[in-house]
ModelCIF file with pLDDT and N, C-alpha, C, O atoms, coordinates in Angstrom:
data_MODEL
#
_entry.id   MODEL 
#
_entity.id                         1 
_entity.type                       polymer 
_entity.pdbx_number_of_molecules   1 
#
_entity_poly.entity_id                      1 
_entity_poly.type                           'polypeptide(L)' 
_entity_poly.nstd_linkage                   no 
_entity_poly.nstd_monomer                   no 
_entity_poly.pdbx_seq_one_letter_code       
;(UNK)(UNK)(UNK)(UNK)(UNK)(UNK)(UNK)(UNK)(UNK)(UNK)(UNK)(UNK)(UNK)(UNK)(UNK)(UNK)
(UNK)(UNK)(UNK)(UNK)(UNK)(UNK)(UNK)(UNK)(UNK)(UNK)(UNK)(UNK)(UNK)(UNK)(UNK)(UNK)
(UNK)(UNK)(UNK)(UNK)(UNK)(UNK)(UNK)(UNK)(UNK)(UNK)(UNK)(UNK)(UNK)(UNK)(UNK)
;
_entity_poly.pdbx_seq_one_letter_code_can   XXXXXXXXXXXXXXXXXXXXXXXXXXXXXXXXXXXXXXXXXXXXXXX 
_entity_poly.pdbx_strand_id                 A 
#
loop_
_entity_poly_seq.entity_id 
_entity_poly_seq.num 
_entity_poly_seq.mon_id 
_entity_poly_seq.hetero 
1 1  UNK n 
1 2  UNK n 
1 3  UNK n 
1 4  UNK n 
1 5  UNK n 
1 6  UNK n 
1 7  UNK n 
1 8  UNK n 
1 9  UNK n 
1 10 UNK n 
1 11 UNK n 
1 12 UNK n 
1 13 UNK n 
1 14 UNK n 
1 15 UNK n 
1 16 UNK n 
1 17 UNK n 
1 18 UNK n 
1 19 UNK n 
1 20 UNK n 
1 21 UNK n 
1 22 UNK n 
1 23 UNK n 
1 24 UNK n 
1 25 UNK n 
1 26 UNK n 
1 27 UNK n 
1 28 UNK n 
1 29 UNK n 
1 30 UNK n 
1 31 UNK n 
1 32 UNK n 
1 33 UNK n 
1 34 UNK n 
1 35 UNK n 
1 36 UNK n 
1 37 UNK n 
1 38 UNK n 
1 39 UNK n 
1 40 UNK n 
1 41 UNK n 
1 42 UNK n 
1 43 UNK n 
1 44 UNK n 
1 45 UNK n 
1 46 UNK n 
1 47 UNK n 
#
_struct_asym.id          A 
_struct_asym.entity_id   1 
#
loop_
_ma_qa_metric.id 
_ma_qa_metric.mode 
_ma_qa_metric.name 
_ma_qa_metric.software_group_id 
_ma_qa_metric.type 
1 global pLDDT . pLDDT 
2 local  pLDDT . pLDDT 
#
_ma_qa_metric_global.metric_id      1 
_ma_qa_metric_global.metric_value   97.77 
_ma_qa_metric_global.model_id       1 
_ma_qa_metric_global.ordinal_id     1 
#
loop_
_ma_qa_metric_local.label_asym_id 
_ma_qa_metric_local.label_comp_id 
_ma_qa_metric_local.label_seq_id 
_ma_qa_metric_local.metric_id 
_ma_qa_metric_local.metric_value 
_ma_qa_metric_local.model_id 
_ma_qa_metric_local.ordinal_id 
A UNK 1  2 98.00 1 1  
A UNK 2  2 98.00 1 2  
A UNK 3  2 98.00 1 3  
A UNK 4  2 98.00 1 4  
A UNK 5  2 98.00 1 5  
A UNK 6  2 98.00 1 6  
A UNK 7  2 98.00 1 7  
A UNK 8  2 98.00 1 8  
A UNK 9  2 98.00 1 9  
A UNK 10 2 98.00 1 10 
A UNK 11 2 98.00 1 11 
A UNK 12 2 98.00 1 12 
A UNK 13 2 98.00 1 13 
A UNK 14 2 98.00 1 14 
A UNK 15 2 98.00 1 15 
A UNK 16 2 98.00 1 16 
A UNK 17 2 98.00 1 17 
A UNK 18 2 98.00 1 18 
A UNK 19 2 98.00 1 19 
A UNK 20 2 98.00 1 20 
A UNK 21 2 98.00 1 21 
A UNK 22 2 97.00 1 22 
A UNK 23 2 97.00 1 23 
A UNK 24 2 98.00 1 24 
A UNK 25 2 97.00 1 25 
A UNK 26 2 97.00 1 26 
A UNK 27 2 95.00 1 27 
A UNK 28 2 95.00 1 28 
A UNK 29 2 97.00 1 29 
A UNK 30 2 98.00 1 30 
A UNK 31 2 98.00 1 31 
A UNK 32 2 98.00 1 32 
A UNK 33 2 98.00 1 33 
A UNK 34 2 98.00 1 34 
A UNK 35 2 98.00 1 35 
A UNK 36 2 98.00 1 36 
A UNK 37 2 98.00 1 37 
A UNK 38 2 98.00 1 38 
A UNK 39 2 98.00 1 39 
A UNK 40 2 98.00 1 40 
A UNK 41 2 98.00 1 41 
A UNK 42 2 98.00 1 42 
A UNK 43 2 98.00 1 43 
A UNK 44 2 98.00 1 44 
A UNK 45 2 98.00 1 45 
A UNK 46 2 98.00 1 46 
A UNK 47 2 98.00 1 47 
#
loop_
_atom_site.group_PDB 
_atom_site.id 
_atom_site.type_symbol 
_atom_site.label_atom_id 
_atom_site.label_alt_id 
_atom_site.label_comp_id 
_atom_site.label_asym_id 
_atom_site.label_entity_id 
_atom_site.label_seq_id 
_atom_site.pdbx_PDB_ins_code 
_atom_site.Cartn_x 
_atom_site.Cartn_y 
_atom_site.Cartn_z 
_atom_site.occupancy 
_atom_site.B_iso_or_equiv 
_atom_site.pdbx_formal_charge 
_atom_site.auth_seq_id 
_atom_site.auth_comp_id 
_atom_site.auth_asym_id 
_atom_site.auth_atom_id 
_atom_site.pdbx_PDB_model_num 
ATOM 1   N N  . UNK A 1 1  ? 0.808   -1.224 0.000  1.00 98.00 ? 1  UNK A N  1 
ATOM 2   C CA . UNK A 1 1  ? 0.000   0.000  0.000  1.00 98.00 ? 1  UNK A CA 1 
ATOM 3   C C  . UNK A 1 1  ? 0.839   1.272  0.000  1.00 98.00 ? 1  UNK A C  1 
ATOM 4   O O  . UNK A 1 1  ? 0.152   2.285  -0.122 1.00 98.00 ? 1  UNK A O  1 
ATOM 5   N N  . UNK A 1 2  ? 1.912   1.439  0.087  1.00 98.00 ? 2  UNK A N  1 
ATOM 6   C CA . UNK A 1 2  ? 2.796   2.404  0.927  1.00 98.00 ? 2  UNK A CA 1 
ATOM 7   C C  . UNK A 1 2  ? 3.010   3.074  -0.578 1.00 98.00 ? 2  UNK A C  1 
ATOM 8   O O  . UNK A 1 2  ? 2.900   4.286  -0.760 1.00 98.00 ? 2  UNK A O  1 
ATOM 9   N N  . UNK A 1 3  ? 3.392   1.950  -1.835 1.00 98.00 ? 3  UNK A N  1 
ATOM 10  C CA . UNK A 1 3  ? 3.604   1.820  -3.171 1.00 98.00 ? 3  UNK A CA 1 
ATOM 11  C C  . UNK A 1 3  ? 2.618   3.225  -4.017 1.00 98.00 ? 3  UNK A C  1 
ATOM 12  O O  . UNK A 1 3  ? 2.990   3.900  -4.977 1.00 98.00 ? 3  UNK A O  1 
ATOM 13  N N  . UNK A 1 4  ? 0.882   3.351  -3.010 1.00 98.00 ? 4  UNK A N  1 
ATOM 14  C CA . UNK A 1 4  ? 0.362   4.682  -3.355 1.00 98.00 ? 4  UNK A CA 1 
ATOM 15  C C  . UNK A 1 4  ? 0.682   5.735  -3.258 1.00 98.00 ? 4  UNK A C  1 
ATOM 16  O O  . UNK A 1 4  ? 0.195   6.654  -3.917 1.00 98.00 ? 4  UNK A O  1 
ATOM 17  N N  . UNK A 1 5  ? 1.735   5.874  -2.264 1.00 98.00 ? 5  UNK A N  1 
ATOM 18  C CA . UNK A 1 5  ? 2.069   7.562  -2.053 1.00 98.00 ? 5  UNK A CA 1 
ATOM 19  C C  . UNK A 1 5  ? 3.232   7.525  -1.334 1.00 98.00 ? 5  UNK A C  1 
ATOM 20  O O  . UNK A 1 5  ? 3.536   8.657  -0.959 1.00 98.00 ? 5  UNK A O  1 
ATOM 21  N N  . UNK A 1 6  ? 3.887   6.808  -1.043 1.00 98.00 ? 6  UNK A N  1 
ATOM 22  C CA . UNK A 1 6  ? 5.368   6.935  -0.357 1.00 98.00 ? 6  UNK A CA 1 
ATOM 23  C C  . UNK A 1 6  ? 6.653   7.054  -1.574 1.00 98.00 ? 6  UNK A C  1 
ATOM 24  O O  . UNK A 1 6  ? 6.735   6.926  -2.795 1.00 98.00 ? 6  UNK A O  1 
ATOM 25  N N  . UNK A 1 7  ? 7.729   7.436  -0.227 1.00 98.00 ? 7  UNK A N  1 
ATOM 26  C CA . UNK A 1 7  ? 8.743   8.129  -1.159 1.00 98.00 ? 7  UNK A CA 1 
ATOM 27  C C  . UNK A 1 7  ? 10.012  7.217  -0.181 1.00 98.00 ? 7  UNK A C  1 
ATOM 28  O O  . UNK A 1 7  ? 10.343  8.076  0.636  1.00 98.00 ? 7  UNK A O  1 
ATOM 29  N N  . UNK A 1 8  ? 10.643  6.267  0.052  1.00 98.00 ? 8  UNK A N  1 
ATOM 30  C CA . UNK A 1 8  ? 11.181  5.746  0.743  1.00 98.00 ? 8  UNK A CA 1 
ATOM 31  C C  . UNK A 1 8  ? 12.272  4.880  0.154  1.00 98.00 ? 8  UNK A C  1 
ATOM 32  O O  . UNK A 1 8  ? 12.175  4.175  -0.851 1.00 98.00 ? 8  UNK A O  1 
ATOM 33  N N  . UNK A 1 9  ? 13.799  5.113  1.285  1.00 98.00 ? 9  UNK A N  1 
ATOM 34  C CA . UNK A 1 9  ? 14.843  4.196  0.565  1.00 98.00 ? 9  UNK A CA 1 
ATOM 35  C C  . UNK A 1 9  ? 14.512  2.574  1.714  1.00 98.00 ? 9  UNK A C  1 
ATOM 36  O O  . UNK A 1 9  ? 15.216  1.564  1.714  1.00 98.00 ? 9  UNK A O  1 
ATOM 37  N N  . UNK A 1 10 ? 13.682  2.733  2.282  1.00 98.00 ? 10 UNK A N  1 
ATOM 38  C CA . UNK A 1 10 ? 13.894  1.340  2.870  1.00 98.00 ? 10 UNK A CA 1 
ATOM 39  C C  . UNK A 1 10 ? 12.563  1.213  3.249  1.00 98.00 ? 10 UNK A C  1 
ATOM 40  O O  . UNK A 1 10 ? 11.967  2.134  3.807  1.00 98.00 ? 10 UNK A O  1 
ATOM 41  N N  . UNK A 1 11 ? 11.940  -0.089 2.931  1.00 98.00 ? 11 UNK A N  1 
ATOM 42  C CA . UNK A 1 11 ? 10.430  -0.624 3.403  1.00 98.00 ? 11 UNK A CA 1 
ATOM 43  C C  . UNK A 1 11 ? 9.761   -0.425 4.633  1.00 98.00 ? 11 UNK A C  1 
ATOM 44  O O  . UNK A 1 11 ? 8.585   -0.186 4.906  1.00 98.00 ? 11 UNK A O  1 
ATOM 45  N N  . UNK A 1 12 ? 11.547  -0.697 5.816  1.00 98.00 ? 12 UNK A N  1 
ATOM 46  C CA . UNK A 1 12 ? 10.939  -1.052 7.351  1.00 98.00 ? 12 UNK A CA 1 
ATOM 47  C C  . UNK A 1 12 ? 10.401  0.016  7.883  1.00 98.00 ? 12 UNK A C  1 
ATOM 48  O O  . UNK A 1 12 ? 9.621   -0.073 8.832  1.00 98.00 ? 12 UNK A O  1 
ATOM 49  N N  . UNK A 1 13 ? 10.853  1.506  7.177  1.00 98.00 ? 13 UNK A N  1 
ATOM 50  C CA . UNK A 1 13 ? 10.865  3.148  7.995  1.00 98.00 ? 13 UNK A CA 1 
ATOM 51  C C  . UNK A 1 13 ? 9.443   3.315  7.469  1.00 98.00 ? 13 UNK A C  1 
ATOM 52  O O  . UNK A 1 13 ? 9.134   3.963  6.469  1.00 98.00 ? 13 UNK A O  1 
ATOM 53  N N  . UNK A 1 14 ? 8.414   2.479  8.476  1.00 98.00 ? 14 UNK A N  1 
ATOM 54  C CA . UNK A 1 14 ? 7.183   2.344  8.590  1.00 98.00 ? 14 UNK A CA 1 
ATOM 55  C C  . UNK A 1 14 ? 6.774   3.912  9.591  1.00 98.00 ? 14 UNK A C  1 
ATOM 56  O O  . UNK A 1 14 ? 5.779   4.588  9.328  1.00 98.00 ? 14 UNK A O  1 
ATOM 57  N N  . UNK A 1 15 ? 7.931   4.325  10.926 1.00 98.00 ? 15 UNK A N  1 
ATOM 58  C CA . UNK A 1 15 ? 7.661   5.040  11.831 1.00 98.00 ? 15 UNK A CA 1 
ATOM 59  C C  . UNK A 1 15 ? 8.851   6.014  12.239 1.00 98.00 ? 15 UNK A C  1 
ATOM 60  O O  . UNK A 1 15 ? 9.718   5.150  12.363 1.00 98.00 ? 15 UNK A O  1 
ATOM 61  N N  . UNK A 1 16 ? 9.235   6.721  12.415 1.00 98.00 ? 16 UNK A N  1 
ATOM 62  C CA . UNK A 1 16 ? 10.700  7.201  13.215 1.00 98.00 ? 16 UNK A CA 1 
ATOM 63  C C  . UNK A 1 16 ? 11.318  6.370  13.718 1.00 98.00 ? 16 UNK A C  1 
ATOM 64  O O  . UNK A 1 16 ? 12.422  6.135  13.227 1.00 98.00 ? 16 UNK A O  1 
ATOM 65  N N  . UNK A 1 17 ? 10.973  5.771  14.621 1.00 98.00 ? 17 UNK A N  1 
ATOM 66  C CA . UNK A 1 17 ? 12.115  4.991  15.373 1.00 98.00 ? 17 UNK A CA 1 
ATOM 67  C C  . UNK A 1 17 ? 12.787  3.659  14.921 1.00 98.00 ? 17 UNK A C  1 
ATOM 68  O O  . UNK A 1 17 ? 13.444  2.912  15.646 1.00 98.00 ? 17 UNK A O  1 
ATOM 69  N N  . UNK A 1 18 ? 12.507  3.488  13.585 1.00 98.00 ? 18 UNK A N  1 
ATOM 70  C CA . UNK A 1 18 ? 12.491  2.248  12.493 1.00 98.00 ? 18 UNK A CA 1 
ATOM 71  C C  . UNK A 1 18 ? 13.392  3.383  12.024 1.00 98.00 ? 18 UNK A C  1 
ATOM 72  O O  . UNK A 1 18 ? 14.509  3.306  12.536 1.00 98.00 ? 18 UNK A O  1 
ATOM 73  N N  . UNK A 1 19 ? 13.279  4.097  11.453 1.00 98.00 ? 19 UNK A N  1 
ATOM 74  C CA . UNK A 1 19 ? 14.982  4.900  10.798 1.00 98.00 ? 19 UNK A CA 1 
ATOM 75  C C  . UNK A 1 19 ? 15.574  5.357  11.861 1.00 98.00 ? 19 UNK A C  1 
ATOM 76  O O  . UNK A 1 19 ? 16.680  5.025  11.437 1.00 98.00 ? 19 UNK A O  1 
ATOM 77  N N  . UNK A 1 20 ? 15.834  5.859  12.942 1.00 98.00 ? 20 UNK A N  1 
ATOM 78  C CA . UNK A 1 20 ? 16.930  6.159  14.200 1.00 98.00 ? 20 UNK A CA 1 
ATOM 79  C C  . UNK A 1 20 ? 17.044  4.545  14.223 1.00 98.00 ? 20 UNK A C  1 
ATOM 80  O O  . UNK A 1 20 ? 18.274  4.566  14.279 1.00 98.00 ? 20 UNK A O  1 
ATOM 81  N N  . UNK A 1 21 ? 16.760  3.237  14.225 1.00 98.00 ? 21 UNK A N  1 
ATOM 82  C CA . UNK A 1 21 ? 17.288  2.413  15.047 1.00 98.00 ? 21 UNK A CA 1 
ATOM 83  C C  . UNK A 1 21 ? 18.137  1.381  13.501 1.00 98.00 ? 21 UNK A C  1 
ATOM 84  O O  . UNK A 1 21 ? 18.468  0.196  13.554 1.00 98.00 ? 21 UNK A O  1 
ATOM 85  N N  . UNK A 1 22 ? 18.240  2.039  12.651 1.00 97.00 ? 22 UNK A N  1 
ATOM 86  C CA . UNK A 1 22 ? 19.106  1.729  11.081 1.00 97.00 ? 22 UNK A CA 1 
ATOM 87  C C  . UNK A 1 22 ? 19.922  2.815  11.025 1.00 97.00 ? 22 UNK A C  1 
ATOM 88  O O  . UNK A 1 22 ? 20.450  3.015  9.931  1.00 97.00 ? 22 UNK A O  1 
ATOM 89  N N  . UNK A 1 23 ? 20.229  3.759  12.130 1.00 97.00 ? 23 UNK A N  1 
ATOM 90  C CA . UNK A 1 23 ? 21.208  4.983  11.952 1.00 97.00 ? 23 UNK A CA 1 
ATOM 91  C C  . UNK A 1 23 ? 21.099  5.969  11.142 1.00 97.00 ? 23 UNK A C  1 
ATOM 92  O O  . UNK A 1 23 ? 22.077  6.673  10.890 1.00 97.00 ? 23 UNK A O  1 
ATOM 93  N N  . UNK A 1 24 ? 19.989  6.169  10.639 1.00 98.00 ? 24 UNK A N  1 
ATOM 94  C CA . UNK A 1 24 ? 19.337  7.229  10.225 1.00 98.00 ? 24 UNK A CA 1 
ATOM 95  C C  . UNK A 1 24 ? 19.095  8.330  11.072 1.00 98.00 ? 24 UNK A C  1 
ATOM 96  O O  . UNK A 1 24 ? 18.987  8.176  12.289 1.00 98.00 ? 24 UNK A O  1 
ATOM 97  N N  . UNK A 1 25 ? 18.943  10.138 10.167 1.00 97.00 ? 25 UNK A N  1 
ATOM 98  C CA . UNK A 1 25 ? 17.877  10.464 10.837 1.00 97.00 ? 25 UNK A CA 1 
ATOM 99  C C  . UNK A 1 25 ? 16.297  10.846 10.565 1.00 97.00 ? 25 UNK A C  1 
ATOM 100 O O  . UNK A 1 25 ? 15.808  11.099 9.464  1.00 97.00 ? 25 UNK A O  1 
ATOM 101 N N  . UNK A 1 26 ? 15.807  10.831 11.481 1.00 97.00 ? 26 UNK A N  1 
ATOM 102 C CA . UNK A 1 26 ? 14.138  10.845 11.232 1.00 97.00 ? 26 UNK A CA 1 
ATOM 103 C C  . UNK A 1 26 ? 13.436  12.322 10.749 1.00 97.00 ? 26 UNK A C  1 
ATOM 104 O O  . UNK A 1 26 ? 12.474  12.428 9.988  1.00 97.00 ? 26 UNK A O  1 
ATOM 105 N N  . UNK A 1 27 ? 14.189  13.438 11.409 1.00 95.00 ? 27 UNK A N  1 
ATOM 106 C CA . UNK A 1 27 ? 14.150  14.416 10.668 1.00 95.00 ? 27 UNK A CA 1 
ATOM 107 C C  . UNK A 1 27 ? 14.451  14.641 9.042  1.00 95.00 ? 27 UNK A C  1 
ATOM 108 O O  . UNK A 1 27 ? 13.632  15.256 8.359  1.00 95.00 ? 27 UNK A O  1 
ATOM 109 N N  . UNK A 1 28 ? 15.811  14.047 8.404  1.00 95.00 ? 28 UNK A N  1 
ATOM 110 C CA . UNK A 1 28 ? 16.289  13.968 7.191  1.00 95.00 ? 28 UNK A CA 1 
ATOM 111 C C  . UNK A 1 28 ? 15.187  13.119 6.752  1.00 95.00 ? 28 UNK A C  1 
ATOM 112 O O  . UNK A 1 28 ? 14.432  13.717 5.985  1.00 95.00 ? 28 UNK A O  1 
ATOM 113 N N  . UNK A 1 29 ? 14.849  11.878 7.007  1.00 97.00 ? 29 UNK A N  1 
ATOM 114 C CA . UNK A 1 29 ? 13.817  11.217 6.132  1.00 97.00 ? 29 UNK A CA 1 
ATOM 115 C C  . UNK A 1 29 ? 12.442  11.091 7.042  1.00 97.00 ? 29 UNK A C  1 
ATOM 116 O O  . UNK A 1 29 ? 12.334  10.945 8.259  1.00 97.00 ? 29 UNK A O  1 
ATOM 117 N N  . UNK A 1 30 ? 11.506  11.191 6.093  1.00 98.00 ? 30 UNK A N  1 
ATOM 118 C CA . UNK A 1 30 ? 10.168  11.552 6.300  1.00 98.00 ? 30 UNK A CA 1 
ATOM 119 C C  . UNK A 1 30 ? 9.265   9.809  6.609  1.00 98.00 ? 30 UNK A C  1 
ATOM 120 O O  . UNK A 1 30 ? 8.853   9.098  5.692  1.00 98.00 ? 30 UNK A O  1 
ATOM 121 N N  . UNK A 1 31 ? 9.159   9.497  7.998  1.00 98.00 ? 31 UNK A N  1 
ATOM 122 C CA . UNK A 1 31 ? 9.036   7.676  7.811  1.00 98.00 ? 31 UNK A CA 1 
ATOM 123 C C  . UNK A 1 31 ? 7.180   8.049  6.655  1.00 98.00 ? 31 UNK A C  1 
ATOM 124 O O  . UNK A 1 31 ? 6.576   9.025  6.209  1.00 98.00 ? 31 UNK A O  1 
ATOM 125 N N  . UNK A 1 32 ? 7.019   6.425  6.688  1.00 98.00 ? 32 UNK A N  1 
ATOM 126 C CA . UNK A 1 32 ? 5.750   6.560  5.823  1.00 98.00 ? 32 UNK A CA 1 
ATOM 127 C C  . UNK A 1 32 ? 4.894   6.879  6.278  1.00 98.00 ? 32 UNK A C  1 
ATOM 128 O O  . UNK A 1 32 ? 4.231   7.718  5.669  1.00 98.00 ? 32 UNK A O  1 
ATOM 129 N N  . UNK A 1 33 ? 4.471   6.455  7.451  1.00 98.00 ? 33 UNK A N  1 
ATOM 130 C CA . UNK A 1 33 ? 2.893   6.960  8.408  1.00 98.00 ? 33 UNK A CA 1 
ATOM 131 C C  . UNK A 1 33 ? 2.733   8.444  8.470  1.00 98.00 ? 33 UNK A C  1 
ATOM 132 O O  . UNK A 1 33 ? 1.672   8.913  8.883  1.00 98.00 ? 33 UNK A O  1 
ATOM 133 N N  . UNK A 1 34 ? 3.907   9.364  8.013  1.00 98.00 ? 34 UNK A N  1 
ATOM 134 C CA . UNK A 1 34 ? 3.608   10.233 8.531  1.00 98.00 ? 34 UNK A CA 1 
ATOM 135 C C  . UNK A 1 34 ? 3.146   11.178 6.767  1.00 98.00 ? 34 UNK A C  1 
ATOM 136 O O  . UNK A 1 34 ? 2.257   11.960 6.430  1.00 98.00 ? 34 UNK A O  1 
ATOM 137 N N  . UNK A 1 35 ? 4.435   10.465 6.004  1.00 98.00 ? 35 UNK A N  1 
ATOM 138 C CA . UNK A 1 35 ? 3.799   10.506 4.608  1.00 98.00 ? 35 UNK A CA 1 
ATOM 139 C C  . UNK A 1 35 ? 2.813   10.426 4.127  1.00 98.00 ? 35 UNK A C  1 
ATOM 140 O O  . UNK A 1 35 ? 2.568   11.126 3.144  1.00 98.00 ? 35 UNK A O  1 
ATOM 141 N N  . UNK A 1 36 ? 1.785   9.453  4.690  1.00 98.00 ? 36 UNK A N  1 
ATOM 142 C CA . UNK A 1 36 ? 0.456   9.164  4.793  1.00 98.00 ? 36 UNK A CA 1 
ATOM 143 C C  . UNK A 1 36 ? 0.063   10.392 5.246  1.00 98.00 ? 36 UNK A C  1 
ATOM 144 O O  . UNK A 1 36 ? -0.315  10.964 4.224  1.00 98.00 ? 36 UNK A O  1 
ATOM 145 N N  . UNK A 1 37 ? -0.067  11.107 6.130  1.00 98.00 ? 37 UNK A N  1 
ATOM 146 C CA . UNK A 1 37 ? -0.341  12.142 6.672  1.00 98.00 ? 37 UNK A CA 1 
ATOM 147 C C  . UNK A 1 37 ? -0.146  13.609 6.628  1.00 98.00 ? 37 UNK A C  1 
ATOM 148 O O  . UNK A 1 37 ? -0.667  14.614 7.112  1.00 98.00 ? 37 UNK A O  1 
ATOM 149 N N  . UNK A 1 38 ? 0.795   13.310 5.866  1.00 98.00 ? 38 UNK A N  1 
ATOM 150 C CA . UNK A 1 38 ? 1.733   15.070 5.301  1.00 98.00 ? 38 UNK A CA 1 
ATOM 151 C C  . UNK A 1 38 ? 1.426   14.974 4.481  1.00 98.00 ? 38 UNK A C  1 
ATOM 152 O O  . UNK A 1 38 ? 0.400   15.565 4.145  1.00 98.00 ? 38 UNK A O  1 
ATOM 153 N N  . UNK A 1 39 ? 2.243   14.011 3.453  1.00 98.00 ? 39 UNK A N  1 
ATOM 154 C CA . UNK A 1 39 ? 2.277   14.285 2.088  1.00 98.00 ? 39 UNK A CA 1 
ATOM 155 C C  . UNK A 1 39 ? 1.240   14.201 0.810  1.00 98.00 ? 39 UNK A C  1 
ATOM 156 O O  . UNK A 1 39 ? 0.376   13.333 0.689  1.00 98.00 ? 39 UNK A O  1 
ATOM 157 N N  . UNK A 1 40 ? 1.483   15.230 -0.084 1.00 98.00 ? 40 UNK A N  1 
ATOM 158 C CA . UNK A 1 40 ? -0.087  15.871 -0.540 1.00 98.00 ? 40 UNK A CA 1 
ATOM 159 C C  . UNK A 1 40 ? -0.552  14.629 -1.342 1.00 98.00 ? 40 UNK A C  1 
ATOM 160 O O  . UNK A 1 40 ? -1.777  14.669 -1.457 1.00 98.00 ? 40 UNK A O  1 
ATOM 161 N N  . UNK A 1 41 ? 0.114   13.291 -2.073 1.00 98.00 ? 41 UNK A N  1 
ATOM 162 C CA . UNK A 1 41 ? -0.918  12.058 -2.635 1.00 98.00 ? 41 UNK A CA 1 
ATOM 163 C C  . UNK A 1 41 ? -1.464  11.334 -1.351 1.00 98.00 ? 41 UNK A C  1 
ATOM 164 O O  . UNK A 1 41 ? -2.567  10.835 -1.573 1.00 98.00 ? 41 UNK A O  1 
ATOM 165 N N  . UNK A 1 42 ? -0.962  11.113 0.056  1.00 98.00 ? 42 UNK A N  1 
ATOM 166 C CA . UNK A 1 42 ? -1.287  10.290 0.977  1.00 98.00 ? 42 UNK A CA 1 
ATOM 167 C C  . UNK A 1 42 ? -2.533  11.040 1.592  1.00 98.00 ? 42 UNK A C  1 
ATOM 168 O O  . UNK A 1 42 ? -3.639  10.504 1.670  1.00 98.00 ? 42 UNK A O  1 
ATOM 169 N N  . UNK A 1 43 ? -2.267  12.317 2.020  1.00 98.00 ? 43 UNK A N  1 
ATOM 170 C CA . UNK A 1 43 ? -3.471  13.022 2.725  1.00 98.00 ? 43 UNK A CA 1 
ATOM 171 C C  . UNK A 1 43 ? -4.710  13.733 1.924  1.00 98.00 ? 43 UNK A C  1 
ATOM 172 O O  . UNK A 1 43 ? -5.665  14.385 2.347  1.00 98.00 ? 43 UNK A O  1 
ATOM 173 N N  . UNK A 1 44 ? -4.339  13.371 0.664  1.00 98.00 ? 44 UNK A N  1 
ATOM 174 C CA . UNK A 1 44 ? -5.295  13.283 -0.226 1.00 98.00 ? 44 UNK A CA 1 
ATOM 175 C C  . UNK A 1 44 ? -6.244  12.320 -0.610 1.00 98.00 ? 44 UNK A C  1 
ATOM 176 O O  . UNK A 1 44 ? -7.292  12.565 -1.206 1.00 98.00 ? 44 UNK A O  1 
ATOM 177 N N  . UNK A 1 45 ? -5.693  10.806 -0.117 1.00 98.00 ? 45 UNK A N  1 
ATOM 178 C CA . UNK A 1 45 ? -6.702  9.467  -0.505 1.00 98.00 ? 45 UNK A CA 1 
ATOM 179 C C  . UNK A 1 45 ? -7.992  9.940  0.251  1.00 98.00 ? 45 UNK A C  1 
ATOM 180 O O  . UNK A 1 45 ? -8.090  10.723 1.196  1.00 98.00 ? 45 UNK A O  1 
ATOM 181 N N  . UNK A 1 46 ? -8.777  9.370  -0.305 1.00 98.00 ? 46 UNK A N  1 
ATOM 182 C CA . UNK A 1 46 ? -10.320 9.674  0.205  1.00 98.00 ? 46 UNK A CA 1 
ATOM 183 C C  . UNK A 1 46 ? -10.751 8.470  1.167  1.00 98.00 ? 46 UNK A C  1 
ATOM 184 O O  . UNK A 1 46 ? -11.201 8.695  2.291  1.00 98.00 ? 46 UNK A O  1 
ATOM 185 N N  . UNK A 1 47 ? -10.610 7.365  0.733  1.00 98.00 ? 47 UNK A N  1 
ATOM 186 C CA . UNK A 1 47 ? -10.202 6.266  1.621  1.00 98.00 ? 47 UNK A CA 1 
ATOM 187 C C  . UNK A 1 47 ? -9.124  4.915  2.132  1.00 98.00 ? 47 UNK A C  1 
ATOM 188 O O  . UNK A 1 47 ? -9.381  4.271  3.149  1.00 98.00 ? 47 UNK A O  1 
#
């Protein structure tokens, strides 16, 4: 599902603490749930 509107170099960065705990940071990348929620194709689905 993520495949509708995400923008991601790795599957697992489902949440923040899924990229801080791969040594990432969570600020630099945007996890997906929140993509879902920010970003203008995700917070755009109707359902």
């Amino acid at each position: 599902p993520a495949g509708v509107y995400a923008h991601t170099a790795e599957r697992q960065w489902e949440n923040d603490r899924a990229i801080t705990n791969d040594g990432c940071s969570a600020e630099v990348n945007v996890d997906i749930a929140r993509q879902l929620v920010e970003w203008p194709v995700g917070k755009d689905l109707r359902v």
